[in-house]
Protein backbone atom coordinates (compact mmCIF):
# COMPACT_ATOMS: atom_id res chain seq x y z
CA UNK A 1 4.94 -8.81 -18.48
CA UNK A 2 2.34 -10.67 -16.39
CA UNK A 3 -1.04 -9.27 -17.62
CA UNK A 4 -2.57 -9.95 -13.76
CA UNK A 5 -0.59 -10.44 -10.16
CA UNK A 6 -2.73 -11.92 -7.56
CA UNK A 7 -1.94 -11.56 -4.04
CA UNK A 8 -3.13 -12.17 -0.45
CA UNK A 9 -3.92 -16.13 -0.06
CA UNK A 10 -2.81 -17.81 2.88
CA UNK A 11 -4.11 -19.83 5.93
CA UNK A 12 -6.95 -18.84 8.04
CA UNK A 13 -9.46 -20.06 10.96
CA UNK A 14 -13.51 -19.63 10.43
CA UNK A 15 -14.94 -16.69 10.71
CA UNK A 16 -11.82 -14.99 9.97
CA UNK A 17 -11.30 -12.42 7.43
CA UNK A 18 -8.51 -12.16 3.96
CA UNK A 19 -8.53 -9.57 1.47
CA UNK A 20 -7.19 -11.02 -1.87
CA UNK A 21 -5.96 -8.23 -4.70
CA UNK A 22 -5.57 -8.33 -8.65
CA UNK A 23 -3.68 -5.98 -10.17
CA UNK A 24 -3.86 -5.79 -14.49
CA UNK A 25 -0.43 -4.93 -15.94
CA UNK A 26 -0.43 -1.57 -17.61
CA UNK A 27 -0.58 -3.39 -21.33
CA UNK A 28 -3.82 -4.10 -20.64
CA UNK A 29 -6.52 -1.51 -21.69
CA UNK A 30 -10.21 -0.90 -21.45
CA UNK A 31 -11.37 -3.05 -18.77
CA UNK A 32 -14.79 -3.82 -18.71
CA UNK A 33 -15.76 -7.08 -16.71
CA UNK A 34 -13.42 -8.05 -13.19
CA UNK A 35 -14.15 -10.85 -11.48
CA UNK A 36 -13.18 -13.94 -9.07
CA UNK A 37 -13.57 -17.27 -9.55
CA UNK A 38 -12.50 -20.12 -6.98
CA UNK A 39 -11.77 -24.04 -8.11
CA UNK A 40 -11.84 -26.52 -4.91
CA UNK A 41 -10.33 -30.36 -5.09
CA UNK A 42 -12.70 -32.33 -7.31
CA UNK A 43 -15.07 -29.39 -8.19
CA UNK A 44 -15.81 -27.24 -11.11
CA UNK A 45 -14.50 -23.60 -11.12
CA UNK A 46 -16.84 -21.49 -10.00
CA UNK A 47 -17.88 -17.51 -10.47
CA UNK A 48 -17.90 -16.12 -6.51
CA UNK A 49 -17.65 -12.39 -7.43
CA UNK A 50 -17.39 -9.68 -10.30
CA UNK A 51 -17.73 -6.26 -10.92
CA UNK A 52 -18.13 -4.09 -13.98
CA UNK A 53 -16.32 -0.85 -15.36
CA UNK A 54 -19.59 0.94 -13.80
CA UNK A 55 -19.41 -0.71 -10.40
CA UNK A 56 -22.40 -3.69 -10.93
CA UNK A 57 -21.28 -6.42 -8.43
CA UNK A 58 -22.80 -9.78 -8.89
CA UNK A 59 -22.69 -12.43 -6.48
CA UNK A 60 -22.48 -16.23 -5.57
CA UNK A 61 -25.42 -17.10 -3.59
CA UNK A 62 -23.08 -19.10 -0.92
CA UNK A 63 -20.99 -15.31 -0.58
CA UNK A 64 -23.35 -13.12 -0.14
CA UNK A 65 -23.26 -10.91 2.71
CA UNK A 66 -20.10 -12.60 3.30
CA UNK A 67 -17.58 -11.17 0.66
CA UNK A 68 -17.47 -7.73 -0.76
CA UNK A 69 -15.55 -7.14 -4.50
CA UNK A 70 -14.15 -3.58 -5.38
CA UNK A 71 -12.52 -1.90 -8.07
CA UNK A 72 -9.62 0.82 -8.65
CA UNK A 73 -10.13 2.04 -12.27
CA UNK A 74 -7.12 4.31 -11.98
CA UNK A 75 -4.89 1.15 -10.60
CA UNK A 76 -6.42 -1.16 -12.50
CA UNK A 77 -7.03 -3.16 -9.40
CA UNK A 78 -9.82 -5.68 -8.11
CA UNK A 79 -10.02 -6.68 -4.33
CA UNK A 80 -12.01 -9.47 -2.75
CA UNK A 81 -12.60 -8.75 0.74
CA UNK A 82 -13.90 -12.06 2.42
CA UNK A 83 -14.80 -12.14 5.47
CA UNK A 84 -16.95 -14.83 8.09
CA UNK A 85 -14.57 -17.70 6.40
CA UNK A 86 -15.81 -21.01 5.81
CA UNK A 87 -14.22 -24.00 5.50
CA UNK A 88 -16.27 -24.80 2.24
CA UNK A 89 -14.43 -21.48 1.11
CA UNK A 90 -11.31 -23.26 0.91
CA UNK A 91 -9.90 -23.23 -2.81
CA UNK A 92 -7.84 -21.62 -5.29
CA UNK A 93 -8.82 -18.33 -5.79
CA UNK A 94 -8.40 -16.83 -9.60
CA UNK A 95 -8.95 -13.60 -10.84
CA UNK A 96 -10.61 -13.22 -14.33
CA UNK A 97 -10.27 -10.14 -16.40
CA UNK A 98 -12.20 -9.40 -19.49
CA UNK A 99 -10.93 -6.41 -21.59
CA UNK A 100 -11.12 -4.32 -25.04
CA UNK A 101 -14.21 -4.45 -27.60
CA UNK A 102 -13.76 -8.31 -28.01
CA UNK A 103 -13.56 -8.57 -24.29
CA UNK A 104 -10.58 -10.47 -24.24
CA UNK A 105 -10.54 -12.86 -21.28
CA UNK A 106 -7.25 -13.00 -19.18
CA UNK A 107 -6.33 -15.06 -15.80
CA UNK A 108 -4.47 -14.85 -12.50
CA UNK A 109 -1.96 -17.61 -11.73
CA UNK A 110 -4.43 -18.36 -8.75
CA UNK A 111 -3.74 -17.83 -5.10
CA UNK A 112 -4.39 -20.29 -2.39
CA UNK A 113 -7.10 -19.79 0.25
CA UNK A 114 -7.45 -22.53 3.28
CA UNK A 115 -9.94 -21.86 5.90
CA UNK A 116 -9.39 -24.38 9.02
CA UNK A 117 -8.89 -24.72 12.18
């Protein structure tokens, strides 16, 4: 079983909007820390969002005001809504989980996001 499905990558112009989504398989329990990380060509991976079990959000400086990062605890589910698109935003778009009382770290297989004209 895949511990986390990403979803909701694809092609868009600036300034318009995707919602990405990362749901945790069922065999993974206690979730504490969700988050989103993005890699572009040639740069380091990089924390843009993340939200904890009590609904903290944290945020990259260059995202701000710009994405928003939610959580269903019943679905085990975190969403990235991103909206005002940049073409710096362009990159792949992981989701990080970190669960149990060791926090075990998990990863999404990544999901494309291109913004360009």
């Amino acid at each position: 079983q895949v511990p986390l499905v990403e979803s909701g990558g694809g092609l868009v112009q600036p300034g318009g909007s995707l919602r990405l989504s990362c749901a945790a398989s069922g065999s993974i329990f206690s979730i504490n820390f969700m988050g989103w990380f993005r890699q572009a060509p040639g740069k380091e991976r990089e924390l843009v969002a993340a939200i904890t079990s009590g609904g903290s959000t944290d945020y990259a400086d260059s995202v701000k005001g710009r994405f928003t990062i939610s959580r269903d605890n019943a679905k085990n589910t975190v969403y990235l809504q991103m909206n005002s698109l940049k073409p710096e935003d362009t990159a792949v778009y992981y989701c990080n989980v970190r669960a149990g009382i060791i926090l075990t770290v998990y990863w999404g297989q990544g999901t494309q996001v291109t913004v360009s004209s």
